[in-house]
ModelCIF file with pLDDT and N, C-alpha, C, O atoms, coordinates in Angstrom:
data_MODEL
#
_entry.id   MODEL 
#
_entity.id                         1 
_entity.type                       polymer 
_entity.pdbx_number_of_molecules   1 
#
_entity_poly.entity_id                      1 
_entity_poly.type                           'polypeptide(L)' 
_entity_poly.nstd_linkage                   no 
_entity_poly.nstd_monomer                   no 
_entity_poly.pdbx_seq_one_letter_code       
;(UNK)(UNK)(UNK)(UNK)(UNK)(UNK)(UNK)(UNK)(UNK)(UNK)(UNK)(UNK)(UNK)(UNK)(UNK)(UNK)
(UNK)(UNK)(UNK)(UNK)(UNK)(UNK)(UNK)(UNK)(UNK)(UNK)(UNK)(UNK)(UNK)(UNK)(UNK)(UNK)
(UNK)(UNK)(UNK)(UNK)(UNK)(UNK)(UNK)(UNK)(UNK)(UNK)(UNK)(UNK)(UNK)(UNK)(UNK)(UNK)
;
_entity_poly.pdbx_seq_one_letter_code_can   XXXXXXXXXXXXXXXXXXXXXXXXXXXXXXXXXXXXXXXXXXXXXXXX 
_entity_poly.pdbx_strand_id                 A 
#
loop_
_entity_poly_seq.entity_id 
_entity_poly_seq.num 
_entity_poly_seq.mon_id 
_entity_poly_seq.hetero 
1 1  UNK n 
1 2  UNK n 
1 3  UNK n 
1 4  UNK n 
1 5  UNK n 
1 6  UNK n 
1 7  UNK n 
1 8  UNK n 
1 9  UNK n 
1 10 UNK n 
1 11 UNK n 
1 12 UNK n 
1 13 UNK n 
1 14 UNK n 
1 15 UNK n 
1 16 UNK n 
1 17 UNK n 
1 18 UNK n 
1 19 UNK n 
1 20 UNK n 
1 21 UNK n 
1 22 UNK n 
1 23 UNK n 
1 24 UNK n 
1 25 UNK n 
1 26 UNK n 
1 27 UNK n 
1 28 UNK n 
1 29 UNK n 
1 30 UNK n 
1 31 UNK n 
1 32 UNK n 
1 33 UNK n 
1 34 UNK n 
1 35 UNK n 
1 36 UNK n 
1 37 UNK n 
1 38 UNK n 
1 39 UNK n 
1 40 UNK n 
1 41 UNK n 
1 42 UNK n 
1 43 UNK n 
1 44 UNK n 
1 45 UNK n 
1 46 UNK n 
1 47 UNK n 
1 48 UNK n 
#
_struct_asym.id          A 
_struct_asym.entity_id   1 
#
loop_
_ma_qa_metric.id 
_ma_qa_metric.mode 
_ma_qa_metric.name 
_ma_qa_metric.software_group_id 
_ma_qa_metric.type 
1 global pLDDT . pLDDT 
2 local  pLDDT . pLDDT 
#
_ma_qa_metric_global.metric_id      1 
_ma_qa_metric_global.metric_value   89.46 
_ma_qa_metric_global.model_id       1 
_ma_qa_metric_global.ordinal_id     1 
#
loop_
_ma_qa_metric_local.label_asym_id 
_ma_qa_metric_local.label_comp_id 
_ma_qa_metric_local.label_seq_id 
_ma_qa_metric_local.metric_id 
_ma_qa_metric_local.metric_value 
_ma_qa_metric_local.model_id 
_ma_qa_metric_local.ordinal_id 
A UNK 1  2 69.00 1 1  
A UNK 2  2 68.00 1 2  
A UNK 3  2 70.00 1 3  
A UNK 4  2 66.00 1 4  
A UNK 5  2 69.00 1 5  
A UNK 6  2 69.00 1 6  
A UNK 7  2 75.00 1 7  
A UNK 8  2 85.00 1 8  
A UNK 9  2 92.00 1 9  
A UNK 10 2 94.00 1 10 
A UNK 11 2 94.00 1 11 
A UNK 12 2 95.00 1 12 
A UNK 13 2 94.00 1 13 
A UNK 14 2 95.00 1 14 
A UNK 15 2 97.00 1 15 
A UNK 16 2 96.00 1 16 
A UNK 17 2 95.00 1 17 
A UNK 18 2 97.00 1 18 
A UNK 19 2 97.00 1 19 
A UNK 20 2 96.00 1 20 
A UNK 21 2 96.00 1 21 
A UNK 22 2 97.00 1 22 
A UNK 23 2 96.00 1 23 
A UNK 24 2 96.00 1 24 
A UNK 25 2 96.00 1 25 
A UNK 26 2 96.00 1 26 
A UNK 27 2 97.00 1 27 
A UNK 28 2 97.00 1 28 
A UNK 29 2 97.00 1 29 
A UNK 30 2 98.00 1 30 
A UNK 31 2 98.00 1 31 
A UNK 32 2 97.00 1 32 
A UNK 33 2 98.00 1 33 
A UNK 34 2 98.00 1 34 
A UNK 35 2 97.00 1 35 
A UNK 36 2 94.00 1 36 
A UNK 37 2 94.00 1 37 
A UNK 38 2 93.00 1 38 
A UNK 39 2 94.00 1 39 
A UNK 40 2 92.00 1 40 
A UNK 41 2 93.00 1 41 
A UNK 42 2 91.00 1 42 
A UNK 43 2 84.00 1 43 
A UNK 44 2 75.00 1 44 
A UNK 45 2 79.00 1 45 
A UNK 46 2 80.00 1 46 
A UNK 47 2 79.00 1 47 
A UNK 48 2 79.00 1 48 
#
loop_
_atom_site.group_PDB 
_atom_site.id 
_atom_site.type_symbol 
_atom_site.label_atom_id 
_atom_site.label_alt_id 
_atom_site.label_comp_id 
_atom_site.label_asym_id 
_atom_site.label_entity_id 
_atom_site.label_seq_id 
_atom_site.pdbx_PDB_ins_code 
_atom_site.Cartn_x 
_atom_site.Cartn_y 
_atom_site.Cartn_z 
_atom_site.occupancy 
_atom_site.B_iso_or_equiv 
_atom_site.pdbx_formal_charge 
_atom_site.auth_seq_id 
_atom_site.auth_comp_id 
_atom_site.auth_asym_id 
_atom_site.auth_atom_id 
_atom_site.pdbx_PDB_model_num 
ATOM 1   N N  . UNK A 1 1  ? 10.879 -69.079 -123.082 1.00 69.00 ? 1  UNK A N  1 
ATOM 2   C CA . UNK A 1 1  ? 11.356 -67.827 -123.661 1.00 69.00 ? 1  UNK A CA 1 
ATOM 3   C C  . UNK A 1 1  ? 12.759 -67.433 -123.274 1.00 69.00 ? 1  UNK A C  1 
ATOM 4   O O  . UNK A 1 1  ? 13.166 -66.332 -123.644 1.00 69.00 ? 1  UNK A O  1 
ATOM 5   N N  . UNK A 1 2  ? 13.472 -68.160 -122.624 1.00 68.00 ? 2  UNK A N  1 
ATOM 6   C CA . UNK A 1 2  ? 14.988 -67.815 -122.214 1.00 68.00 ? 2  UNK A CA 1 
ATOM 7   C C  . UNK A 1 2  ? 15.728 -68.547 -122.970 1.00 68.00 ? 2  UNK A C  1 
ATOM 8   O O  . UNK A 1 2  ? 15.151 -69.495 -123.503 1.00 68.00 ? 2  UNK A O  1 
ATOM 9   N N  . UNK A 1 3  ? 17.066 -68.377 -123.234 1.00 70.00 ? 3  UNK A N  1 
ATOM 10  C CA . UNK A 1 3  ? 18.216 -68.388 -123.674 1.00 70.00 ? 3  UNK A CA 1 
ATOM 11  C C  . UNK A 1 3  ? 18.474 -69.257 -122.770 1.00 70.00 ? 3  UNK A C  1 
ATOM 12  O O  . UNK A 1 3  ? 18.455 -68.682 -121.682 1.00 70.00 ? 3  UNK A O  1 
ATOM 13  N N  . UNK A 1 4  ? 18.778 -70.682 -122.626 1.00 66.00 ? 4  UNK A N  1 
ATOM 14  C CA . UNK A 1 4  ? 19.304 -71.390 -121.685 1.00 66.00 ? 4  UNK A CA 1 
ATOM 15  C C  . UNK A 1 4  ? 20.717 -71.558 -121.888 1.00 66.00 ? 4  UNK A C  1 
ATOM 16  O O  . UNK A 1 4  ? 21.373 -72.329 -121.188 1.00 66.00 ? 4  UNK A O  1 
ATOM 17  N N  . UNK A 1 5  ? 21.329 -70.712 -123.028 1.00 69.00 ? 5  UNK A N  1 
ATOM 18  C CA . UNK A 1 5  ? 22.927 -71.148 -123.203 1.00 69.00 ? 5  UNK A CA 1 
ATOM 19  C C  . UNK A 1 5  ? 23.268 -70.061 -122.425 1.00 69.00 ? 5  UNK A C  1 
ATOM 20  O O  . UNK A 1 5  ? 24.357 -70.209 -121.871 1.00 69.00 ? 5  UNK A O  1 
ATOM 21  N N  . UNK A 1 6  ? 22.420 -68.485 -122.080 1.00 69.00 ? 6  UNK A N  1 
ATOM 22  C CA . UNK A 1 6  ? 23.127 -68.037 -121.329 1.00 69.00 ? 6  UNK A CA 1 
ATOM 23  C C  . UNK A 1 6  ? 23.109 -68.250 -119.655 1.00 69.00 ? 6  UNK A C  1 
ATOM 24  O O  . UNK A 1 6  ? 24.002 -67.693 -119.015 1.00 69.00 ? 6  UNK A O  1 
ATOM 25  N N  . UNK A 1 7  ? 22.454 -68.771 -119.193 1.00 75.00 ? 7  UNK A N  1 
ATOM 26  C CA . UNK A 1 7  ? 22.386 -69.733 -118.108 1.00 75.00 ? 7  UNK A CA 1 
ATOM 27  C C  . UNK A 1 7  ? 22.830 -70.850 -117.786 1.00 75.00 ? 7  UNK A C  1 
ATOM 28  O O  . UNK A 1 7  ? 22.167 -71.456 -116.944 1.00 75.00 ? 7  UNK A O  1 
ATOM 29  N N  . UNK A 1 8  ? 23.732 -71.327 -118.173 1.00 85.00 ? 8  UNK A N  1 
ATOM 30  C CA . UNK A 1 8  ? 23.666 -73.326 -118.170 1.00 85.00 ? 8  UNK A CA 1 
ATOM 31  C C  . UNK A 1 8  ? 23.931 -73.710 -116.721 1.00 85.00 ? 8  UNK A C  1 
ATOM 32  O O  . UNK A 1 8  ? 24.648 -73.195 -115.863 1.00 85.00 ? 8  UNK A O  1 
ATOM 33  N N  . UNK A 1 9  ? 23.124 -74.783 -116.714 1.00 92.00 ? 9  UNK A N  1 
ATOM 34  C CA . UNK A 1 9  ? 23.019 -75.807 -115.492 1.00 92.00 ? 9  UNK A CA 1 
ATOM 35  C C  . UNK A 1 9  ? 22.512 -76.840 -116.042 1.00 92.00 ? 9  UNK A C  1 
ATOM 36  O O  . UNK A 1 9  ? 21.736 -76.841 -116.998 1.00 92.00 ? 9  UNK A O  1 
ATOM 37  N N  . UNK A 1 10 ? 22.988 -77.887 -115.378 1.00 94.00 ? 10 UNK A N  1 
ATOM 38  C CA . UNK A 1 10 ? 22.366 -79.357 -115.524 1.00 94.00 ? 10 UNK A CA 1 
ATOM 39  C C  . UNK A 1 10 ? 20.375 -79.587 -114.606 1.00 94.00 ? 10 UNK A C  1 
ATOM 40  O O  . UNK A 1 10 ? 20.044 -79.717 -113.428 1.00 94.00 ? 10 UNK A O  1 
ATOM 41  N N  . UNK A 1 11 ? 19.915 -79.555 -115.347 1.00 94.00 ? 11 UNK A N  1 
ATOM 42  C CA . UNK A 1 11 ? 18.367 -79.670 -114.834 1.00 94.00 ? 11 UNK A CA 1 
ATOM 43  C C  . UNK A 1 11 ? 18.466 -81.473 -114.121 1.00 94.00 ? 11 UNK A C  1 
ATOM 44  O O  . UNK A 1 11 ? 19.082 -82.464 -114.511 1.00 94.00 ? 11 UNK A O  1 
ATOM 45  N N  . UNK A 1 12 ? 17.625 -81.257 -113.051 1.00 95.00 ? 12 UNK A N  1 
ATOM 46  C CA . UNK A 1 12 ? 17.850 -82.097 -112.049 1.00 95.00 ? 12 UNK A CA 1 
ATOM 47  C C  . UNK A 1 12 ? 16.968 -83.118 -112.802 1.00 95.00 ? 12 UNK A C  1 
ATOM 48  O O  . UNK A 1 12 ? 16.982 -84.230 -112.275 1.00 95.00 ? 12 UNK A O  1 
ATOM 49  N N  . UNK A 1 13 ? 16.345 -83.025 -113.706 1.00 94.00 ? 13 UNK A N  1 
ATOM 50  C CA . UNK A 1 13 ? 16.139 -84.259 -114.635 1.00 94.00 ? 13 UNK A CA 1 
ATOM 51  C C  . UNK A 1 13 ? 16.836 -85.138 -114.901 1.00 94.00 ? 13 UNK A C  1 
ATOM 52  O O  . UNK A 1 13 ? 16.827 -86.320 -114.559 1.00 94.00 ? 13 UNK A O  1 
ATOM 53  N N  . UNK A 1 14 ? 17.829 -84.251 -115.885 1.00 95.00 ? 14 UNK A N  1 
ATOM 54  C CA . UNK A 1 14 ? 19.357 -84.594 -116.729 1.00 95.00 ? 14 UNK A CA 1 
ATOM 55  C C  . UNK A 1 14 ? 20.329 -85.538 -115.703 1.00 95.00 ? 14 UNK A C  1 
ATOM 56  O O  . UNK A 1 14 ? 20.918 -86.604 -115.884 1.00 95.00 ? 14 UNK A O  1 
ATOM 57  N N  . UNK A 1 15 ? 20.235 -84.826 -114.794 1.00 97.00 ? 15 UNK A N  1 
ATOM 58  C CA . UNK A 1 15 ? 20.837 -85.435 -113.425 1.00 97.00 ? 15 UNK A CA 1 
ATOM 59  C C  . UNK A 1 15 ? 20.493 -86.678 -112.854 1.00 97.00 ? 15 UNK A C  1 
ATOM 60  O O  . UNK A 1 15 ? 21.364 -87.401 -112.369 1.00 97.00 ? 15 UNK A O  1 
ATOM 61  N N  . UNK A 1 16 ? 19.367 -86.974 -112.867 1.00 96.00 ? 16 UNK A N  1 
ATOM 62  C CA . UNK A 1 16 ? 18.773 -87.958 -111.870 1.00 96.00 ? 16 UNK A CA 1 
ATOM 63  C C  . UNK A 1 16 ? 18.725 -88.864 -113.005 1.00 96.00 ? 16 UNK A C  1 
ATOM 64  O O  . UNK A 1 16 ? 18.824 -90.006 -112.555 1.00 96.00 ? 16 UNK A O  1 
ATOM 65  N N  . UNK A 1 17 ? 18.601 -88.883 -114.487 1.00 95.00 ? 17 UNK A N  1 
ATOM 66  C CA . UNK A 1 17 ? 18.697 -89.548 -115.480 1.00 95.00 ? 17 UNK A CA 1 
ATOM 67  C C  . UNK A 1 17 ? 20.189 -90.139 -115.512 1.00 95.00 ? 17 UNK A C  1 
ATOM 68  O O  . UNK A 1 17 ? 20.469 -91.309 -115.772 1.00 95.00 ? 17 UNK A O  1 
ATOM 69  N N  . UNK A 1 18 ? 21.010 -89.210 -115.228 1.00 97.00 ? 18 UNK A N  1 
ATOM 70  C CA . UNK A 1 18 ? 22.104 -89.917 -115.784 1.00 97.00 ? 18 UNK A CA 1 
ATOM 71  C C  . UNK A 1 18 ? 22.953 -90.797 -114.367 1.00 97.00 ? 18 UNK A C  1 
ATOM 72  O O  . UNK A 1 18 ? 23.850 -91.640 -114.364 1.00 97.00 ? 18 UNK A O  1 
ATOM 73  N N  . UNK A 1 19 ? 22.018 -89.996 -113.032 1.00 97.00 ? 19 UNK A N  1 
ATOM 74  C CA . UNK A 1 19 ? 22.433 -91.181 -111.810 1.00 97.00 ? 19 UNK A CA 1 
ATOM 75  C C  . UNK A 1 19 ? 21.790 -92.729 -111.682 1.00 97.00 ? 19 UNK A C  1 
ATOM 76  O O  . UNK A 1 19 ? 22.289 -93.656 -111.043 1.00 97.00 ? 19 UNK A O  1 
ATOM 77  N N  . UNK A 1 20 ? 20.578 -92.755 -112.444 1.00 96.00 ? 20 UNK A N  1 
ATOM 78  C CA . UNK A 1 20 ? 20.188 -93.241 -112.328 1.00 96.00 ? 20 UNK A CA 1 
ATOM 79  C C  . UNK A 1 20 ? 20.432 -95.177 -111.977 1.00 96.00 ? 20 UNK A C  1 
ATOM 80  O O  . UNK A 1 20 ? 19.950 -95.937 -111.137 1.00 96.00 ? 20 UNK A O  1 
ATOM 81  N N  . UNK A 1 21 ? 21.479 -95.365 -113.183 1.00 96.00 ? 21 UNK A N  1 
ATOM 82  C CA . UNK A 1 21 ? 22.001 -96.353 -113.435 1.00 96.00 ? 21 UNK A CA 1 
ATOM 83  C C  . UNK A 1 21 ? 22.910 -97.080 -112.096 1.00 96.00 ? 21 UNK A C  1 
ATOM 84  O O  . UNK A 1 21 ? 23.316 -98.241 -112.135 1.00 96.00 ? 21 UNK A O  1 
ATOM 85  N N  . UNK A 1 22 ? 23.175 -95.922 -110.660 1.00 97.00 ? 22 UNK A N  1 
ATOM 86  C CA . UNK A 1 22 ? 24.770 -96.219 -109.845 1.00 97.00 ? 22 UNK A CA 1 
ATOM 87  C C  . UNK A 1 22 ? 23.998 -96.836 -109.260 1.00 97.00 ? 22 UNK A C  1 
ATOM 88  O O  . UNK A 1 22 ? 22.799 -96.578 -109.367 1.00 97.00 ? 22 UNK A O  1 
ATOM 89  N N  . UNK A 1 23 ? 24.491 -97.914 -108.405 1.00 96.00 ? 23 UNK A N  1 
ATOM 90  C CA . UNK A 1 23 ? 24.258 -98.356 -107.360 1.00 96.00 ? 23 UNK A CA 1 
ATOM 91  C C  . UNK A 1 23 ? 23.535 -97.545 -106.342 1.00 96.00 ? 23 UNK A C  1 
ATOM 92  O O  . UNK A 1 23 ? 23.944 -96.392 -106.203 1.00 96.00 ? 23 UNK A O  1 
ATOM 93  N N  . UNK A 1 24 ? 22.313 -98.021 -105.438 1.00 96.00 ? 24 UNK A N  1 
ATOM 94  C CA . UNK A 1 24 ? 21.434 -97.142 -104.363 1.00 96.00 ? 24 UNK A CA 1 
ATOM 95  C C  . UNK A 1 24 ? 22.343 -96.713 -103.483 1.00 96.00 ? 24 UNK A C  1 
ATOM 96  O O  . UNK A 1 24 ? 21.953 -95.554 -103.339 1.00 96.00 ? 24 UNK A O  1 
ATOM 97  N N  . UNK A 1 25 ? 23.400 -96.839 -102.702 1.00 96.00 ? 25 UNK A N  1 
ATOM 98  C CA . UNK A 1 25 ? 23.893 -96.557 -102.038 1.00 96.00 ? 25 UNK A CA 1 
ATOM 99  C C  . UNK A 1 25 ? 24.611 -95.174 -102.521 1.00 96.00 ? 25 UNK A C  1 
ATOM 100 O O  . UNK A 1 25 ? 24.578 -94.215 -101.750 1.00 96.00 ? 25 UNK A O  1 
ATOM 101 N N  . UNK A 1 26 ? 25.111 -95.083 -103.495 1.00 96.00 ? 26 UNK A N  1 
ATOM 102 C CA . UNK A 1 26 ? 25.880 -93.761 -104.277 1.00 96.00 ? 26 UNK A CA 1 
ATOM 103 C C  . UNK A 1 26 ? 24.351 -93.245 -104.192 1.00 96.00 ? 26 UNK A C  1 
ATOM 104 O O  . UNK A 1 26 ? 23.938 -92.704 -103.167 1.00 96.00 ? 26 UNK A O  1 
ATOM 105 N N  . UNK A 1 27 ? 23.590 -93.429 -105.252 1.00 97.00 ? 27 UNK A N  1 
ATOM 106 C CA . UNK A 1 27 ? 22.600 -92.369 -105.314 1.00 97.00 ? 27 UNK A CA 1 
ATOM 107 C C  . UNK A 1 27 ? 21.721 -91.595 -104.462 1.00 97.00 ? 27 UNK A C  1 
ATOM 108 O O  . UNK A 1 27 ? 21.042 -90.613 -104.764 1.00 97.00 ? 27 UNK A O  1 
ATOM 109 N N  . UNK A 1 28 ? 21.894 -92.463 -102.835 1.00 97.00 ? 28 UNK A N  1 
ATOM 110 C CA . UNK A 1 28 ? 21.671 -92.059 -101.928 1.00 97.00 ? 28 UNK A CA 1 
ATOM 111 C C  . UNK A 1 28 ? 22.292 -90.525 -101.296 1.00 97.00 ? 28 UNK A C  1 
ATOM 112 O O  . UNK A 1 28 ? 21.724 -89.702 -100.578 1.00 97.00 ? 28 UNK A O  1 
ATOM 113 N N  . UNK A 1 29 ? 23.685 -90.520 -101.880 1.00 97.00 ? 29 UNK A N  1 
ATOM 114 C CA . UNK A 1 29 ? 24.439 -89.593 -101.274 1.00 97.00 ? 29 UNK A CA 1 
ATOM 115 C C  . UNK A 1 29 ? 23.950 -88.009 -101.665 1.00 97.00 ? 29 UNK A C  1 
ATOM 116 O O  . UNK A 1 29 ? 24.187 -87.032 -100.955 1.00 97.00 ? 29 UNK A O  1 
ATOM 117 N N  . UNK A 1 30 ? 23.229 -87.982 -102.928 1.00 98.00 ? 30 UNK A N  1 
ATOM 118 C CA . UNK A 1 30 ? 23.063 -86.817 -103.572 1.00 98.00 ? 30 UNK A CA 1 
ATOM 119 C C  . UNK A 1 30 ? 21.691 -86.129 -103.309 1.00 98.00 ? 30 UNK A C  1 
ATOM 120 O O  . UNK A 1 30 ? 20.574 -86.634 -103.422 1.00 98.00 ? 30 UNK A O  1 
ATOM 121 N N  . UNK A 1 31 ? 22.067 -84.705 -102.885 1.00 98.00 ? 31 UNK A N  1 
ATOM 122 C CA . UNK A 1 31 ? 21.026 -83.758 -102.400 1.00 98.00 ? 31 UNK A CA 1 
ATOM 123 C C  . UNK A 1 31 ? 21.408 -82.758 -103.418 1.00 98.00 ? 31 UNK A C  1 
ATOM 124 O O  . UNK A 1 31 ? 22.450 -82.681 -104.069 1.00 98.00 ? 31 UNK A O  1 
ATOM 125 N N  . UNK A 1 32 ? 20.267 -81.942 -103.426 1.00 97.00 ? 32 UNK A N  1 
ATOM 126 C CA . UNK A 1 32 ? 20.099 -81.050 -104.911 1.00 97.00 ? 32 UNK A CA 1 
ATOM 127 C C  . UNK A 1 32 ? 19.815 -79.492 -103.822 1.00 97.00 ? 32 UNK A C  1 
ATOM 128 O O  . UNK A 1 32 ? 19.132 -79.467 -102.798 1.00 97.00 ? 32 UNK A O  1 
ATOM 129 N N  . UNK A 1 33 ? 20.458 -78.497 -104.350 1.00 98.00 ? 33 UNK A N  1 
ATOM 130 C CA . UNK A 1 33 ? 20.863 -77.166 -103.778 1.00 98.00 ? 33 UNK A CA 1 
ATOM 131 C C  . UNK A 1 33 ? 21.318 -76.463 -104.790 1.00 98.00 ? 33 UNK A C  1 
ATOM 132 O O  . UNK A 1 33 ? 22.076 -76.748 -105.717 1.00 98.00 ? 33 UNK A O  1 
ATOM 133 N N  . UNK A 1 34 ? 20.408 -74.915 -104.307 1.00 98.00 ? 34 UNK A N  1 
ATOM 134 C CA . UNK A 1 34 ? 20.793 -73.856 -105.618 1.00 98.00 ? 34 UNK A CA 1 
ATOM 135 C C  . UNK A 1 34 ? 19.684 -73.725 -106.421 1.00 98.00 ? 34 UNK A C  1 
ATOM 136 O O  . UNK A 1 34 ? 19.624 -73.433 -107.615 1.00 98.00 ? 34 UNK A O  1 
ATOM 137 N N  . UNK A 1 35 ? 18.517 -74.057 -105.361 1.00 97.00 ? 35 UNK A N  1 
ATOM 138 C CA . UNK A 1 35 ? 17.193 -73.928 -106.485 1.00 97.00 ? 35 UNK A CA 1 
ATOM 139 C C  . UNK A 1 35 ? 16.995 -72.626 -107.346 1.00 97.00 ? 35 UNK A C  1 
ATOM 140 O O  . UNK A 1 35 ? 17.714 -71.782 -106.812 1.00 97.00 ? 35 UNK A O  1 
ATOM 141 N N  . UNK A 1 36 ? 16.323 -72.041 -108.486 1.00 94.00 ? 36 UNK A N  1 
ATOM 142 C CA . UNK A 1 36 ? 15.955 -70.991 -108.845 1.00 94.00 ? 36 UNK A CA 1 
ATOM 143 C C  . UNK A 1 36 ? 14.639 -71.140 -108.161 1.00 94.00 ? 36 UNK A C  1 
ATOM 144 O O  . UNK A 1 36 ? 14.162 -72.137 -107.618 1.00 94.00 ? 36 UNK A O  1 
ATOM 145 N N  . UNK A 1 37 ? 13.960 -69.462 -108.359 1.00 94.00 ? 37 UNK A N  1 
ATOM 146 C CA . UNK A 1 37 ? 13.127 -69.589 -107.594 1.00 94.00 ? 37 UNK A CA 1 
ATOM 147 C C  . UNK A 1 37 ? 11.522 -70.525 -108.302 1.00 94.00 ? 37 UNK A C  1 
ATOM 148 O O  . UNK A 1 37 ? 10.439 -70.722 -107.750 1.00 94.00 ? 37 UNK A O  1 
ATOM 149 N N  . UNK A 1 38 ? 11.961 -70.878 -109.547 1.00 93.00 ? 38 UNK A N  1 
ATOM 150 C CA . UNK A 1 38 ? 11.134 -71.169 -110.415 1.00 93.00 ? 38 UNK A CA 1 
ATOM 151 C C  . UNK A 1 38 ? 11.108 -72.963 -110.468 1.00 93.00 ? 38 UNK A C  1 
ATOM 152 O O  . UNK A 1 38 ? 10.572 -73.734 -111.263 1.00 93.00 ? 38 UNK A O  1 
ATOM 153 N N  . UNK A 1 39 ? 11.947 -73.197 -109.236 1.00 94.00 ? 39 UNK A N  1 
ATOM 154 C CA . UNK A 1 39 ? 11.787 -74.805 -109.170 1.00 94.00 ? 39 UNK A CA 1 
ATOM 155 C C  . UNK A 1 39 ? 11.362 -75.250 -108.574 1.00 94.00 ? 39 UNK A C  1 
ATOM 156 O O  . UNK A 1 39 ? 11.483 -74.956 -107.384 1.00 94.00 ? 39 UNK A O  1 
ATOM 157 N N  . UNK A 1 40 ? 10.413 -76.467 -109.076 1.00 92.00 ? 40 UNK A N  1 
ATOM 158 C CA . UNK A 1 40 ? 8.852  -76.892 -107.942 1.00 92.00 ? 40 UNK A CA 1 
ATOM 159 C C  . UNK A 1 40 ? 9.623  -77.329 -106.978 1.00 92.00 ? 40 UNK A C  1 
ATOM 160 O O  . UNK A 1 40 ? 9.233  -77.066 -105.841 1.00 92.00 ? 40 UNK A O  1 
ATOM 161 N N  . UNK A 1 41 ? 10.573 -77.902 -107.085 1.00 93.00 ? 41 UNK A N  1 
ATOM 162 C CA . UNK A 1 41 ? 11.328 -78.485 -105.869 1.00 93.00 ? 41 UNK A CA 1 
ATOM 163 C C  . UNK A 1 41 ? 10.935 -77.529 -104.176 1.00 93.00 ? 41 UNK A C  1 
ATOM 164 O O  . UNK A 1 41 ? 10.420 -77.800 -103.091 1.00 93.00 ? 41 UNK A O  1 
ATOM 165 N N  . UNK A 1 42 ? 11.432 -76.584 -104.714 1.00 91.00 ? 42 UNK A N  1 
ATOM 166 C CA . UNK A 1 42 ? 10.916 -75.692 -103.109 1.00 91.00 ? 42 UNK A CA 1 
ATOM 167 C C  . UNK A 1 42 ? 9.735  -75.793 -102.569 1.00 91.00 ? 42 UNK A C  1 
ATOM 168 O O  . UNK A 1 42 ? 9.520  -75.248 -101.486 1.00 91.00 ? 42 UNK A O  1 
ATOM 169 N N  . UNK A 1 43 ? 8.911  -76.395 -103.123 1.00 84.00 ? 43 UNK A N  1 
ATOM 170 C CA . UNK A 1 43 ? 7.253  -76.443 -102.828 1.00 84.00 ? 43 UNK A CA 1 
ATOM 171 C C  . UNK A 1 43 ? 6.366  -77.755 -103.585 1.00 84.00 ? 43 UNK A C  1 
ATOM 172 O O  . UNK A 1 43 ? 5.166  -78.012 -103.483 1.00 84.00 ? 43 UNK A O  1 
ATOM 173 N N  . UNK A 1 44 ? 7.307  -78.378 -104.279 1.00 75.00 ? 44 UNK A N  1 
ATOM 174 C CA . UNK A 1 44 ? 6.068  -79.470 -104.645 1.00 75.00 ? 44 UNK A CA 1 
ATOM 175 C C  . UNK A 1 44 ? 6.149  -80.876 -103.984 1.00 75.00 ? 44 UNK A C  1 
ATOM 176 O O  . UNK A 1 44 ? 6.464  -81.785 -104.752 1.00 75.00 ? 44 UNK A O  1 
ATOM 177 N N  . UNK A 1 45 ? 5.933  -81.180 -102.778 1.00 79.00 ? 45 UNK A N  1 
ATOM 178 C CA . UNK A 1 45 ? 6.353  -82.502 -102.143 1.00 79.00 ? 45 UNK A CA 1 
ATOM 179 C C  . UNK A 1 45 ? 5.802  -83.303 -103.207 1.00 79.00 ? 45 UNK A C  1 
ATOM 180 O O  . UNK A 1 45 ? 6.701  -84.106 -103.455 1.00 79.00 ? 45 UNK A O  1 
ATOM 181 N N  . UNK A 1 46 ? 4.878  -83.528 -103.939 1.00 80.00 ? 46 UNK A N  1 
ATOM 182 C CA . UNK A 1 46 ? 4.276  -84.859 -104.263 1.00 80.00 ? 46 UNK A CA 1 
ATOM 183 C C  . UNK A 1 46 ? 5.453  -84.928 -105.375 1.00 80.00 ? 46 UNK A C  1 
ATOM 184 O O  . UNK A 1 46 ? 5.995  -86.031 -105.452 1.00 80.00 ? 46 UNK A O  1 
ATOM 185 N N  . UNK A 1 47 ? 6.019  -83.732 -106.410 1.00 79.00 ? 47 UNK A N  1 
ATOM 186 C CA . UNK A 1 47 ? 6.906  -83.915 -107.537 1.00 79.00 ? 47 UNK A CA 1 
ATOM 187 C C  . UNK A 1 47 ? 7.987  -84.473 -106.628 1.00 79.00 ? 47 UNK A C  1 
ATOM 188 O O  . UNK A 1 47 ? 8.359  -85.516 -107.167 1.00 79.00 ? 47 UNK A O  1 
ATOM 189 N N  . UNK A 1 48 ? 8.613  -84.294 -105.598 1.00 79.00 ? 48 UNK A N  1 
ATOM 190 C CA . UNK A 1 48 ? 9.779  -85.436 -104.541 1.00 79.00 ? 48 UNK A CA 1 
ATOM 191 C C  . UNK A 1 48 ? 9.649  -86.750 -104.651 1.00 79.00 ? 48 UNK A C  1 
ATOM 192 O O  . UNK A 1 48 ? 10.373 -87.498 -103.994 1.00 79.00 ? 48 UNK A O  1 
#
């Protein structure tokens, strides 16, 4: 039900999709910060 154009961010989907391809060592480097409070990330170990 939201307007995501008035919000924009890259969803850590979009993200991990488009890292996907680098070498392990780059993709290693990247940690994800700035959760909303609505992202399983803060609480879903098994979605990790």
């Amino acid at each position: 039900g939201r307007n995501l154009e008035e919000i924009p961010h890259p969803f850590v989907v979009e993200t991990v999709r488009r890292l996907r391809p680098l070498p392990a060592d780059l993709r290693r480097r990247v940690k994800f910060i700035h959760f909303n409070h609505t992202n399983p990330l803060l609480h879903a170990s098994s979605l990790v």
